[in-house]
N, C-alpha and C. Protein backbone atom coordinates (compact mmCIF):
# COMPACT_ATOMS: atom_id res chain seq x y z
N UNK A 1 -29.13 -30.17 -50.10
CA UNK A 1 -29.33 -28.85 -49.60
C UNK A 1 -28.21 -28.52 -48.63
N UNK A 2 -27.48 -27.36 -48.94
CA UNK A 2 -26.92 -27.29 -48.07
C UNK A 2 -27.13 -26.17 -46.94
N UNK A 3 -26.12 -26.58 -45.97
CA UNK A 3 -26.61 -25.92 -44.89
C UNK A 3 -25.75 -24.27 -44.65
N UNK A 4 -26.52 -23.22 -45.27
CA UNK A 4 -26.04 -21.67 -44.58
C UNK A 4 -26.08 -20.99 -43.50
N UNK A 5 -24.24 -20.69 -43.40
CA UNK A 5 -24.03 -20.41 -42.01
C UNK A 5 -24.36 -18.69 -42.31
N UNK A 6 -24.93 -18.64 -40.76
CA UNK A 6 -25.28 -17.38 -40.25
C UNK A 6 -24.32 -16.24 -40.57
N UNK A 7 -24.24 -14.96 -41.33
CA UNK A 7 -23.66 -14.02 -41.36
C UNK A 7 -22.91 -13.71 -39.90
N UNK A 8 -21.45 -13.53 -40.06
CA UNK A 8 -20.67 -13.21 -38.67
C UNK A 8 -20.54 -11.99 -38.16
N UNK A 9 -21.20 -11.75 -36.86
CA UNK A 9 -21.59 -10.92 -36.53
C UNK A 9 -20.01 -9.98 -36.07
N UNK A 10 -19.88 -8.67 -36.08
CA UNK A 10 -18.86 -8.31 -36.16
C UNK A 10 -18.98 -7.59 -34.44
N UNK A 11 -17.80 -7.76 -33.73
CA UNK A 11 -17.53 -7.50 -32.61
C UNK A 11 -17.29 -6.26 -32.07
N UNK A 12 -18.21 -5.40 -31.19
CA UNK A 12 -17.76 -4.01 -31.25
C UNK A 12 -16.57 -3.47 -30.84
N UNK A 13 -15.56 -2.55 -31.33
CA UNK A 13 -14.40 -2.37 -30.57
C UNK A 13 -14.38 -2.02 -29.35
N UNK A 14 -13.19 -2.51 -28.87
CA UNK A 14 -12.88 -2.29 -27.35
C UNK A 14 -12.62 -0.67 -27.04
N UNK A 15 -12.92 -0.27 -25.75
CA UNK A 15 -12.85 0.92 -25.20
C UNK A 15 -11.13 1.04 -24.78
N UNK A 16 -11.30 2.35 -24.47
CA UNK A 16 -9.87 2.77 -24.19
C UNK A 16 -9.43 1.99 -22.99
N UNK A 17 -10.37 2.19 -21.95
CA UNK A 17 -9.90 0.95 -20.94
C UNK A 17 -9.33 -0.16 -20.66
N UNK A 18 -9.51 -1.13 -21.73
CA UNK A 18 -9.76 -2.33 -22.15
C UNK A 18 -8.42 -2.86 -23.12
N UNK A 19 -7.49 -1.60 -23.52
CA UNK A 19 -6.56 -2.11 -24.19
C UNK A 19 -5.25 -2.59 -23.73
N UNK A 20 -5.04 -3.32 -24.20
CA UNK A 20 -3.60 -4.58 -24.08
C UNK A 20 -2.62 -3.88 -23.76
N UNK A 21 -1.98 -3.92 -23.22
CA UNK A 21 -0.55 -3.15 -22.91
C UNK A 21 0.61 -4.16 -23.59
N UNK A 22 1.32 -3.88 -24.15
CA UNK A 22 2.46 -4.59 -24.81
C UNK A 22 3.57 -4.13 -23.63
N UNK A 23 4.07 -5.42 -23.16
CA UNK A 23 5.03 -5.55 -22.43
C UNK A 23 6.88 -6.01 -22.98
N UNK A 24 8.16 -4.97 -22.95
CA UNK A 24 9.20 -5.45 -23.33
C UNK A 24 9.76 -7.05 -22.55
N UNK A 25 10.15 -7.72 -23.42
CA UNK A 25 10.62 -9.10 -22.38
C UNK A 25 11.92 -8.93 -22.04
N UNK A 26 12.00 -9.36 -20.32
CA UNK A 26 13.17 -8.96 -19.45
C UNK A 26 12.83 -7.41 -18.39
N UNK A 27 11.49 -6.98 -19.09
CA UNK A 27 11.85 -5.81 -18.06
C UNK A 27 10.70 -5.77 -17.14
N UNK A 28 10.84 -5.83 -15.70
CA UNK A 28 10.15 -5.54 -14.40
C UNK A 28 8.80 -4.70 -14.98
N UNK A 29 7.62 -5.92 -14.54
CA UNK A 29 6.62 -4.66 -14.80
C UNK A 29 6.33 -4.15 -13.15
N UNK A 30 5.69 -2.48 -14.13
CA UNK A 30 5.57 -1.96 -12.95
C UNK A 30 4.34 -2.10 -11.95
N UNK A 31 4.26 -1.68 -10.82
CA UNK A 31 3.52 -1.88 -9.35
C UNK A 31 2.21 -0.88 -10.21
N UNK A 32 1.13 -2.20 -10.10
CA UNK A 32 -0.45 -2.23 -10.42
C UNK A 32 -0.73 -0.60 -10.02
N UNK A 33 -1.73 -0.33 -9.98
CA UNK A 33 -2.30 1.14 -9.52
C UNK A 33 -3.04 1.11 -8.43
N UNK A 34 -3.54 -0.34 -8.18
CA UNK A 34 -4.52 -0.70 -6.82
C UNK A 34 -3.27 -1.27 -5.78
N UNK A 35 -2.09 -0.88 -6.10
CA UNK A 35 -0.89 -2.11 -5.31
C UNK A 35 -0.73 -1.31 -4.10
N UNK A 36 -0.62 -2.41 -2.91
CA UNK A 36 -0.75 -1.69 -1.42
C UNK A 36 0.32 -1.54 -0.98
N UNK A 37 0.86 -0.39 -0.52
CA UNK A 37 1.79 -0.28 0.04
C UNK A 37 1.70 -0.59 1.48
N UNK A 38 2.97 -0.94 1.67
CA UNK A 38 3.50 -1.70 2.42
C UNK A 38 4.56 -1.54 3.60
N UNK A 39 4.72 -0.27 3.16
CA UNK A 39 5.92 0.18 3.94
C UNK A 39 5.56 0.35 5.24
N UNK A 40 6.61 0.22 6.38
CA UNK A 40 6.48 0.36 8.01
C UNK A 40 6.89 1.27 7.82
N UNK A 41 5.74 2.23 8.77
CA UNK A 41 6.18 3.61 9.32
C UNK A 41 6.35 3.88 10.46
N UNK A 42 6.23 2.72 11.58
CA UNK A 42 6.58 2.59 13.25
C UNK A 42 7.99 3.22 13.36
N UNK A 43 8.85 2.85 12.73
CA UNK A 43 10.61 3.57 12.93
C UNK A 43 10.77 4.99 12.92
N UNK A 44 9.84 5.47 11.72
CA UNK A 44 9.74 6.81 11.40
C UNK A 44 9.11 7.64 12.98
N UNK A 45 8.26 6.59 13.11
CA UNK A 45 7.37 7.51 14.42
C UNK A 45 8.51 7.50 15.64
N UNK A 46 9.01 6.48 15.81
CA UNK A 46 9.69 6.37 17.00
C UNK A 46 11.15 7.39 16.85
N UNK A 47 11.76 7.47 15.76
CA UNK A 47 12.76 8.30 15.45
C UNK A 47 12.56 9.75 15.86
N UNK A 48 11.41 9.85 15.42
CA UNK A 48 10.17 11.40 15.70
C UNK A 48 10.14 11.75 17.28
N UNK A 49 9.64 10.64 17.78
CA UNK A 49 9.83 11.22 19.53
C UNK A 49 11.21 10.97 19.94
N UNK A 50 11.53 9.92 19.64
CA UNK A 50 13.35 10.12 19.90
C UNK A 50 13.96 11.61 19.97
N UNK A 51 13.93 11.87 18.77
CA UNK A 51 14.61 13.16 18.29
C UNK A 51 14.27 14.12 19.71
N UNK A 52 12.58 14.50 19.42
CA UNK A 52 11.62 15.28 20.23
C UNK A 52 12.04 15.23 21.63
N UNK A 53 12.43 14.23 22.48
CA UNK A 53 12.57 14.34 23.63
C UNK A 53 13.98 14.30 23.55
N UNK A 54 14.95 14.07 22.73
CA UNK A 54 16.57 14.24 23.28
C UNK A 54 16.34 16.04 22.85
N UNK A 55 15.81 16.86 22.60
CA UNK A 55 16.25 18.16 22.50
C UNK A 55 15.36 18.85 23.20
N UNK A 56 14.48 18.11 24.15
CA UNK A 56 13.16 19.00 25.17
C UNK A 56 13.30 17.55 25.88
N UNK A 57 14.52 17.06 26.62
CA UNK A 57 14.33 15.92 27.85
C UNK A 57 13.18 16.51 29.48
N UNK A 58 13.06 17.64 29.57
CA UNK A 58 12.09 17.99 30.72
C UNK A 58 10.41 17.77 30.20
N UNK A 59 10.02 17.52 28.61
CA UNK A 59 8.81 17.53 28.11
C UNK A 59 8.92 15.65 29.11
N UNK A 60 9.92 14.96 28.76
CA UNK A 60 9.78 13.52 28.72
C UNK A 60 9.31 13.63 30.42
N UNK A 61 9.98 14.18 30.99
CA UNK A 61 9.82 13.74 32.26
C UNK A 61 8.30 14.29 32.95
N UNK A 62 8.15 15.76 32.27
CA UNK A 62 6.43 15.79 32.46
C UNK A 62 5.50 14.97 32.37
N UNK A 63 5.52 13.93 30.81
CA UNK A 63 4.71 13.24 30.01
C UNK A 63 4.89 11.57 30.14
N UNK A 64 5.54 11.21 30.97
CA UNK A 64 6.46 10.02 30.99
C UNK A 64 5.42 9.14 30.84
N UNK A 65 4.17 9.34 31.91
CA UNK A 65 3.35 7.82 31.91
C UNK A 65 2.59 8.31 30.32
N UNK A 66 1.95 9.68 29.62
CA UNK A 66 1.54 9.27 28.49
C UNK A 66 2.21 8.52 27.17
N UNK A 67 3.54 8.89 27.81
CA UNK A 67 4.27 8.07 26.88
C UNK A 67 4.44 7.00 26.68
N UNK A 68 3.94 6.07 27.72
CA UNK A 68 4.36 4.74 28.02
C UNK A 68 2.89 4.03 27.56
N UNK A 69 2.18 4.99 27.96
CA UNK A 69 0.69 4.15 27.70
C UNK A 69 1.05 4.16 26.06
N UNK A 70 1.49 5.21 25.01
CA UNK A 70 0.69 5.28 23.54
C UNK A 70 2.16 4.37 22.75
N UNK A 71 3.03 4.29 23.15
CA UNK A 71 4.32 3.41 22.82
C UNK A 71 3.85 2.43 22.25
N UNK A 72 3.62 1.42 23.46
CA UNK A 72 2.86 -0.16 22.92
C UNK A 72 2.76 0.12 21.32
N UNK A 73 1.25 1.13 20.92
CA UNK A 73 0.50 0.95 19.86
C UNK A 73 1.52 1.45 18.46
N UNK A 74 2.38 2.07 18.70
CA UNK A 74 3.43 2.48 17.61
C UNK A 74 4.95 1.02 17.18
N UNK A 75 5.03 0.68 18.31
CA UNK A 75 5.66 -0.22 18.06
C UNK A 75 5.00 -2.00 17.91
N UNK A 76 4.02 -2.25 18.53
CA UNK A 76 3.55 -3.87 18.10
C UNK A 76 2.18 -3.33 17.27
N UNK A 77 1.40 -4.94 17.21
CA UNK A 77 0.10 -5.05 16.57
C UNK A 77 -0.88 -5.39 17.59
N UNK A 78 -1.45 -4.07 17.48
CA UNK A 78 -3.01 -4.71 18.61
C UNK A 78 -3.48 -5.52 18.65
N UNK A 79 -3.73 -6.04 17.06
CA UNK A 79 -4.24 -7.64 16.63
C UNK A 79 -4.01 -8.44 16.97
N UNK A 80 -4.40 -9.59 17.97
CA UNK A 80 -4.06 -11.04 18.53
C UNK A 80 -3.96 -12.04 17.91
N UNK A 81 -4.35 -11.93 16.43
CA UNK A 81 -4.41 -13.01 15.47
C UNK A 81 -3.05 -12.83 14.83
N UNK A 82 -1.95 -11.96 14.57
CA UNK A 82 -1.39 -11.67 13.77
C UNK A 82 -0.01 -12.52 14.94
């Protein structure tokens, strides 16, 4: 007697989601869709009041201590672990 194998059950197709991307070899794939950017924007900020107070130097001298207090947080990391 022999032994009959089970009819093969056929696999439902995959969703649009789910399909393979064919990649050329040699070329850079590109940055995921969840990929974190990364970029420092501390320079940008500091360039910003730079600018701001070399063309209004009497704002600086009004504002001097708020300036000094919010500095710190644009240029380091609050974080103590880091």
């Amino acid at each position: 007697m022999a032994c009959s194998k089970a009819p093969a059950k056929k696999q439902p197709k995959r969703g649009v989601d789910f399909e393979k991307i064919k990649r050329k070899i040699g070329r850079k794939l590109p940055p995921g869709q969840n990929a974190t950017n990364t970029e420092i924007k501390a320079k940008d900020a500091l360039l910003g009041i730079k600018d701001l107070f070399l063309k209004h130097p009497e704002e600086l001298r009004l504002h001097k201590y708020a300036v000094i207090e919010k500095l710190p947080k644009h240029i380091g990391d609050d974080d103590r672990a880091v």
